[in-house]
C-alpha atoms as a PDB file:
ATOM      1  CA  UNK A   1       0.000   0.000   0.000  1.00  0.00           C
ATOM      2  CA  UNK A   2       3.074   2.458   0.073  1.00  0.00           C
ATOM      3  CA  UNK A   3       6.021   2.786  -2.353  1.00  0.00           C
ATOM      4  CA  UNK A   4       7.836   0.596   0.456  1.00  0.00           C
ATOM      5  CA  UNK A   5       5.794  -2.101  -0.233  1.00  0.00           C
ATOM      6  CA  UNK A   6       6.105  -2.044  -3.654  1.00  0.00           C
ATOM      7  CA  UNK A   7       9.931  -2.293  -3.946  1.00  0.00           C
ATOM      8  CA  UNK A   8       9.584  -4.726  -1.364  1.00  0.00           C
ATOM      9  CA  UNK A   9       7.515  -6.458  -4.011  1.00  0.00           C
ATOM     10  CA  UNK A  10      10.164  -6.141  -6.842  1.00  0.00           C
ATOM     11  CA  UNK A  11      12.694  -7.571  -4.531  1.00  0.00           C
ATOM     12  CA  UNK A  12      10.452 -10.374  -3.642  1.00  0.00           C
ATOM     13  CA  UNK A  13      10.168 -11.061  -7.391  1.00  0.00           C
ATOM     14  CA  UNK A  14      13.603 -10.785  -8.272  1.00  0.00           C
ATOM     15  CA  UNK A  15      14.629 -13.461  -5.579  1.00  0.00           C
ATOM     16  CA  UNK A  16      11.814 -15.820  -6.425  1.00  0.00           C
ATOM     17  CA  UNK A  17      12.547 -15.631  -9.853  1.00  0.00           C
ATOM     18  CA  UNK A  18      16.401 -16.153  -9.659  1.00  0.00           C
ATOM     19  CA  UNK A  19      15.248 -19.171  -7.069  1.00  0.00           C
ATOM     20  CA  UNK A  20      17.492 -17.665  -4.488  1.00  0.00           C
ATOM     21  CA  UNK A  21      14.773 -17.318  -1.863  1.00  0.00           C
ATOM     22  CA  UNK A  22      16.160 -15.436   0.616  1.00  0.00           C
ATOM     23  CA  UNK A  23      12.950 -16.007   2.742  1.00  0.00           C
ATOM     24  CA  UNK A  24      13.362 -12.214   4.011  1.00  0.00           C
ATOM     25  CA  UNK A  25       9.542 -10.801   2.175  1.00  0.00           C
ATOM     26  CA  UNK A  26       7.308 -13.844   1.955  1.00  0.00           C
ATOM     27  CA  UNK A  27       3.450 -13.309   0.936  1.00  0.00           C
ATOM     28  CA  UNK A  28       1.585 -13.718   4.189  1.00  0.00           C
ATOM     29  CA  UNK A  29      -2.732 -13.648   2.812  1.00  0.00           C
ATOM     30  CA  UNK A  30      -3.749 -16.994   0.981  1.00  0.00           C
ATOM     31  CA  UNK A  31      -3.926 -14.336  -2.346  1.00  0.00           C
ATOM     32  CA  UNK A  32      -0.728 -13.590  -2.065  1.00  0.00           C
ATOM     33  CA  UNK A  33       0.682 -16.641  -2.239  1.00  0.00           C
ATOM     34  CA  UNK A  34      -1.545 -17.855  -5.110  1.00  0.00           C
ATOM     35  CA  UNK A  35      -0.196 -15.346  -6.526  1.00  0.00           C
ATOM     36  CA  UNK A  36       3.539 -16.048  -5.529  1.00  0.00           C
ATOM     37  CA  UNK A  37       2.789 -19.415  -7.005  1.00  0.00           C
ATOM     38  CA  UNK A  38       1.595 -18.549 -10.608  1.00  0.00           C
ATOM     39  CA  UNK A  39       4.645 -16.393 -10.619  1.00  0.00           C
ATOM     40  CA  UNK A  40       7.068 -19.495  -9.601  1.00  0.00           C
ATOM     41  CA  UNK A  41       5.593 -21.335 -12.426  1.00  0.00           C
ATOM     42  CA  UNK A  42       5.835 -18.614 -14.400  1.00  0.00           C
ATOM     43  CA  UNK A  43       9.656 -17.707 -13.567  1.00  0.00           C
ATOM     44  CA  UNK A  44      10.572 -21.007 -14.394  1.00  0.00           C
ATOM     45  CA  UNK A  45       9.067 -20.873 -17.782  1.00  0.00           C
ATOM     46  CA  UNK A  46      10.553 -17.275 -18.486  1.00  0.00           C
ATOM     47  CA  UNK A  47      14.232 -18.526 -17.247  1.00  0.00           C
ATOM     48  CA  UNK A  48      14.296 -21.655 -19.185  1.00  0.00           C
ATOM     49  CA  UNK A  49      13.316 -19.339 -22.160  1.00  0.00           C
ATOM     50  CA  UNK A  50      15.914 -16.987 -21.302  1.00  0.00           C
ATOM     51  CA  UNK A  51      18.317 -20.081 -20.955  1.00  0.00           C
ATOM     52  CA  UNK A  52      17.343 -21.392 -24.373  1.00  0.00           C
ATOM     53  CA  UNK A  53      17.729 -18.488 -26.615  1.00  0.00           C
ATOM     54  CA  UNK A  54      21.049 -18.045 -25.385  1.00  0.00           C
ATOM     55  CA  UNK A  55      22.060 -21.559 -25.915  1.00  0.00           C
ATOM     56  CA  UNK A  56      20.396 -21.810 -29.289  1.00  0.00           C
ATOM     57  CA  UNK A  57      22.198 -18.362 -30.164  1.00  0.00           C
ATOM     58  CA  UNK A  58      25.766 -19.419 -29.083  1.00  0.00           C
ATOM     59  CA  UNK A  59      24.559 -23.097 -31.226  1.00  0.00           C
ATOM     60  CA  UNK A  60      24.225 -21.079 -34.422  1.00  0.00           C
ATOM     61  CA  UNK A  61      27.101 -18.563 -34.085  1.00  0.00           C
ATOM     62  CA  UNK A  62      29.287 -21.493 -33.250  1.00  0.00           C
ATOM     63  CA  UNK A  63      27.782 -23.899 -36.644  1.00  0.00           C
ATOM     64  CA  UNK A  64      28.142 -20.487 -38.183  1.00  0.00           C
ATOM     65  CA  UNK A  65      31.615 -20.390 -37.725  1.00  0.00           C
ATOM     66  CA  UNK A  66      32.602 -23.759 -39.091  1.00  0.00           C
ATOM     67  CA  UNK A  67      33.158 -23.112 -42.937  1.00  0.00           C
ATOM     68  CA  UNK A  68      31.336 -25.966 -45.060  1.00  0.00           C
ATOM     69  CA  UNK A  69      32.106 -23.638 -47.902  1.00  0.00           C
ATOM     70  CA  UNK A  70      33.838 -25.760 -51.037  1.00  0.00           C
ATOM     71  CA  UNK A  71      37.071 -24.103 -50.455  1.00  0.00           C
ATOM     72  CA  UNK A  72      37.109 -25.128 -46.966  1.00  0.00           C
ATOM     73  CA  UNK A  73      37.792 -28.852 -48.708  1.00  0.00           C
ATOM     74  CA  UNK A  74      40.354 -27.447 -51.616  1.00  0.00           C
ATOM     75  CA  UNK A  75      42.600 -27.762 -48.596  1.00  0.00           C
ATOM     76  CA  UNK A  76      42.183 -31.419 -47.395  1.00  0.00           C
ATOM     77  CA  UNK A  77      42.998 -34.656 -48.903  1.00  0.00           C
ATOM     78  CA  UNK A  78      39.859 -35.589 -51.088  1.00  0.00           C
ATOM     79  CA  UNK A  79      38.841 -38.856 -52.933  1.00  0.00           C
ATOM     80  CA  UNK A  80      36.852 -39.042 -56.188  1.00  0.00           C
ATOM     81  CA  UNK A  81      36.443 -41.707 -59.045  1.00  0.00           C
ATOM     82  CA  UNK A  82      38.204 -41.266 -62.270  1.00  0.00           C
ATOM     83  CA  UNK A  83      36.867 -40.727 -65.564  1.00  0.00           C
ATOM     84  CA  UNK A  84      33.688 -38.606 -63.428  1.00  0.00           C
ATOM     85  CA  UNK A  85      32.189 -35.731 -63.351  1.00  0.00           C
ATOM     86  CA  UNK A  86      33.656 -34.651 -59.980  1.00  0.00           C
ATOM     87  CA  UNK A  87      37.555 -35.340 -61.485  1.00  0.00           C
ATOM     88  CA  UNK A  88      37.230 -32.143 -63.834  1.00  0.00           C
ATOM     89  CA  UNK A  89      35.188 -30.146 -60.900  1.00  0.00           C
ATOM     90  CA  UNK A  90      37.880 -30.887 -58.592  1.00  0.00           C
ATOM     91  CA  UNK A  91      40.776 -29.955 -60.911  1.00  0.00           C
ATOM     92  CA  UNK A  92      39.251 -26.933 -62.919  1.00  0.00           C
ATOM     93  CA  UNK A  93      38.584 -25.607 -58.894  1.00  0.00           C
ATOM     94  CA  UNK A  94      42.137 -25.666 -58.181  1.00  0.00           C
ATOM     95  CA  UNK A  95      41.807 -29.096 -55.659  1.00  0.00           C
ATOM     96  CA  UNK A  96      45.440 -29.693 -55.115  1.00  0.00           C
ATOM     97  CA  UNK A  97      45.224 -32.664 -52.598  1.00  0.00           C
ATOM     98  CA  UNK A  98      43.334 -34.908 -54.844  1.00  0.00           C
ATOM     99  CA  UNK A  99      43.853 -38.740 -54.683  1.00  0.00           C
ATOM    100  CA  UNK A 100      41.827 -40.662 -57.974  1.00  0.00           C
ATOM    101  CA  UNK A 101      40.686 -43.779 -57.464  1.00  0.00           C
ATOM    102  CA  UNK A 102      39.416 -46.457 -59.975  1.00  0.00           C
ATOM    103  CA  UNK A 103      35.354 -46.999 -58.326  1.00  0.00           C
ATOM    104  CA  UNK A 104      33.265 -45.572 -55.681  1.00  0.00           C
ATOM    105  CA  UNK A 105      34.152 -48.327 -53.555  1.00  0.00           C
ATOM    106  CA  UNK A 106      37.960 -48.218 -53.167  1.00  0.00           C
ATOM    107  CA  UNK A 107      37.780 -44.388 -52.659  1.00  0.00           C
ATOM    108  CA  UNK A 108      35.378 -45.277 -49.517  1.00  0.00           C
ATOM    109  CA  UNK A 109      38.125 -48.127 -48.256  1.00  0.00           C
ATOM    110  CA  UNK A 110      40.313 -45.360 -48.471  1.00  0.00           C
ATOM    111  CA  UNK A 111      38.789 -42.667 -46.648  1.00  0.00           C
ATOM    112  CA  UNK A 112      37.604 -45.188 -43.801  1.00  0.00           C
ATOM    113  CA  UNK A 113      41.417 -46.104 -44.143  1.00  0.00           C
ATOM    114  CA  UNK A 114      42.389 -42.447 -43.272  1.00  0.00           C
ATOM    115  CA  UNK A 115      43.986 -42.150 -47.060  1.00  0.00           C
ATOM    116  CA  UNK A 116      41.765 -38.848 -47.726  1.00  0.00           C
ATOM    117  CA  UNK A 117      39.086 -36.819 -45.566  1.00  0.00           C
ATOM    118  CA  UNK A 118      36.442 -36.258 -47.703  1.00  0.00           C
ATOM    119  CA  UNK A 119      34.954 -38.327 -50.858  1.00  0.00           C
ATOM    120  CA  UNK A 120      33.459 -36.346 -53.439  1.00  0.00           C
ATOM    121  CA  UNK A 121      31.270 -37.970 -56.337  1.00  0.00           C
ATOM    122  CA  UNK A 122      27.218 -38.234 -57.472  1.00  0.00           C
ATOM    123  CA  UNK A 123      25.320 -37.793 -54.401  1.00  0.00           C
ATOM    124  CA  UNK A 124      22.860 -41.053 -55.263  1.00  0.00           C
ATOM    125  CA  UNK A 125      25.834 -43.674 -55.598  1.00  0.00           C
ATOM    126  CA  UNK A 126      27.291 -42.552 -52.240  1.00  0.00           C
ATOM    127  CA  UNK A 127      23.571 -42.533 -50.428  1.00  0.00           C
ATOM    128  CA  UNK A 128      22.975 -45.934 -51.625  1.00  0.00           C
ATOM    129  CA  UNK A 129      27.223 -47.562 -50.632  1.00  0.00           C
ATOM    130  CA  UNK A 130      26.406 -45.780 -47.050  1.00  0.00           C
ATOM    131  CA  UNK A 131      22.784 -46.746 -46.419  1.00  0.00           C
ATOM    132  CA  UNK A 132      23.506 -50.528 -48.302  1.00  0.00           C
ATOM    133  CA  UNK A 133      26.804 -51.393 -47.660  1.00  0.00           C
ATOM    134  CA  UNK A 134      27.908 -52.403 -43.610  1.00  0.00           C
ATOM    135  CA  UNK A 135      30.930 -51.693 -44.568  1.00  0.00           C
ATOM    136  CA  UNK A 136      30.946 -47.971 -44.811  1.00  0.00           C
ATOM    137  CA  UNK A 137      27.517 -47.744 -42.392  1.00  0.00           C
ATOM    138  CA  UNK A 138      30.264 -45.302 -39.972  1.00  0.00           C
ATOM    139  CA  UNK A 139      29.889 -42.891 -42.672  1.00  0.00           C
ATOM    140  CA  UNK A 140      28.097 -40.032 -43.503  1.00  0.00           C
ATOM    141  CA  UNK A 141      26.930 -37.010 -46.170  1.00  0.00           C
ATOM    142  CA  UNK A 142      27.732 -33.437 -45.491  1.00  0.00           C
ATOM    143  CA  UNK A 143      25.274 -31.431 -46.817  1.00  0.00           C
ATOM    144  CA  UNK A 144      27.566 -29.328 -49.198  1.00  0.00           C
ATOM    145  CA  UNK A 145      26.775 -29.479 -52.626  1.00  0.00           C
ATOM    146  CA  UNK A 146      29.831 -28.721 -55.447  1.00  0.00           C
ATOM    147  CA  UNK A 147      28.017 -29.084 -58.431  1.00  0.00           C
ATOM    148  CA  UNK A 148      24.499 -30.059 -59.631  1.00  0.00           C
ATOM    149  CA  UNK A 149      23.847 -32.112 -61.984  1.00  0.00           C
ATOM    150  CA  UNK A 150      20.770 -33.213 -63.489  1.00  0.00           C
ATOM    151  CA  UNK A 151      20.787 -36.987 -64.583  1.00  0.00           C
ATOM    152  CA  UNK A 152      19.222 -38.098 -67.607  1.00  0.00           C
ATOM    153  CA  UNK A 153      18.060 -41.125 -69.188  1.00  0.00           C
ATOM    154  CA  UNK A 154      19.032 -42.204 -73.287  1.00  0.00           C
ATOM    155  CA  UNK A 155      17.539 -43.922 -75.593  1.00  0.00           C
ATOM    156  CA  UNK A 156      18.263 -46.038 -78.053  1.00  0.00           C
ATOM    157  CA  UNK A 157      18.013 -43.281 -81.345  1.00  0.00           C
ATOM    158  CA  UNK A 158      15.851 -46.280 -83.466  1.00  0.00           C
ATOM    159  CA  UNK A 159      12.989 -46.138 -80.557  1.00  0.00           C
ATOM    160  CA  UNK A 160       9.887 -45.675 -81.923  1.00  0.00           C
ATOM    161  CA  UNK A 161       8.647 -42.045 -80.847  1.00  0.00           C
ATOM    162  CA  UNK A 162       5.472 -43.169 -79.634  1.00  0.00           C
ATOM    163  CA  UNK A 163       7.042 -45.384 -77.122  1.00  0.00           C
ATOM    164  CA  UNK A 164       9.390 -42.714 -76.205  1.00  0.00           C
ATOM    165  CA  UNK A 165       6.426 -40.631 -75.437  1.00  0.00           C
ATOM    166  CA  UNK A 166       4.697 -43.499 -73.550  1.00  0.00           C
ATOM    167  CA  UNK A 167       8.194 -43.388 -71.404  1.00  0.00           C
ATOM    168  CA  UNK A 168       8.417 -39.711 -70.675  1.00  0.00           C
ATOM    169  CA  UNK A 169       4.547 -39.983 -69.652  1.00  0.00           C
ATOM    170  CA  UNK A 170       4.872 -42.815 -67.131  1.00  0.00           C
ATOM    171  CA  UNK A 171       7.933 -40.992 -65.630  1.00  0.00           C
ATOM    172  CA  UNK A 172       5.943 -37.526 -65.728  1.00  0.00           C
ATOM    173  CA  UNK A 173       3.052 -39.466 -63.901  1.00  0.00           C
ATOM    174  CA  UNK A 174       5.258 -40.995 -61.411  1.00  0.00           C
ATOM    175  CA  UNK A 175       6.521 -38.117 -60.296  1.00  0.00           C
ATOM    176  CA  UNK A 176       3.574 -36.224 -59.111  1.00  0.00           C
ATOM    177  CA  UNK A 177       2.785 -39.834 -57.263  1.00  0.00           C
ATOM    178  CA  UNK A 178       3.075 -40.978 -54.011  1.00  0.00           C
ATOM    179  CA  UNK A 179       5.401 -43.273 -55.137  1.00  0.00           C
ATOM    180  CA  UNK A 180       7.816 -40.601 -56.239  1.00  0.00           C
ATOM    181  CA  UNK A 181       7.814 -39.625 -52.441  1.00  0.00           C
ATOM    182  CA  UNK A 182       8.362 -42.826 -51.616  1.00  0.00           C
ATOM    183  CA  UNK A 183      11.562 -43.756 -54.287  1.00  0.00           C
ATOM    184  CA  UNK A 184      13.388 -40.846 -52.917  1.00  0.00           C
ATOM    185  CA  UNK A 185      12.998 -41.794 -49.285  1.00  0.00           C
ATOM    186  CA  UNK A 186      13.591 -45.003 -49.013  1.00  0.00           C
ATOM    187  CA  UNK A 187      17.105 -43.978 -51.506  1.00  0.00           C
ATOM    188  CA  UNK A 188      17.177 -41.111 -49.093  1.00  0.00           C
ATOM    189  CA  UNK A 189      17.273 -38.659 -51.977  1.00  0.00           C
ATOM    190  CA  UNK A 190      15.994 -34.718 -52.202  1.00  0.00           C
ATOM    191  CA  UNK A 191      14.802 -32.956 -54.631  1.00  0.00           C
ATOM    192  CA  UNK A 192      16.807 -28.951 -55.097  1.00  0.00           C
END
């Protein structure tokens, strides 16, 4: 009822909601400590919020930090398969630490070996070794893409047109399927 009271009050607060509890200014009417107890509940929920954002915040500066740029990788030892794609990418961007092996598979021995950090070809072939093969089950995918590439699918040039139509429709159809959904989860694929 005075301006005593109310700093009083804001001390009260202050102690309750750091969960000191001094014990000095307790609520004495069954109100008050109603009251004192919605605020407990309520002090938790703001300091674990408090807590959180700051965690989350130092979380993201610190991922932040770490560089999963490509040139971060033009300075480790990297794997790829000769006669690829990912040969000429790695060369024409300067990739001076680059080991070539003949398939997919002896570049993974290699890098579970310790030969070279990082393994660099078509994102499918390397979902499918990790997710199918026990042997390289310890590995993983960064999620750093160098360069797209769109696959494709040839044809024989004496295919009749029609049933090259009737191909390109069935794949069209598939697509806006459920079963499209399903093809690229269970290969553990995305779409960009």
């Amino acid at each position: 009822r005075n301006f005593q009271g109310l700093l009083s009050s804001f001390w009260w607060s202050a102690v309750t909601m750091t969960t000191v509890g001094y014990g000095d200014k307790v609520p004495i009417s069954n109100l008050g400590r109603f009251i004192a107890f919605l605020w407990m509940l309520c002090s938790i929920i703001i300091i674990s919020i408090f807590t959180a954002s700051i965690t989350s915040g130092l979380t993201v500066q610190r991922m932040a930090a770490t560089d999963l740029s490509v040139n971060t990788f033009s300075r480790e030892p990297v794997g790829t398969v000769e006669a690829s794609a990912s040969v000429a990418y790695l060369k024409d961007n300067f990739y001076r630490n680059l080991t070539i092996y003949p398939d997919l598979r002896d570049g993974l021995k290699a890098m579970e070996a310790g030969e070279v950090s990082y393994f660099v070809y078509d994102e499918p072939w390397l979902v499918h070794q990790i997710h199918n093969n026990p042997d390289f089950s310890e590995m993983d995918i960064l999620q750093v893409r160098f360069h797209r590439q769109l696959y494709a699918m040839p044809f024989n040039q004496h295919m009749p047109p029609s049933l090259k139509r009737r191909i390109s429709y069935l794949l069209l159809r598939l697509q806006e399927t459920r079963d499209w959904e399903v093809l690229l989860n269970e290969y553990q694929l995305k779409l960009y």
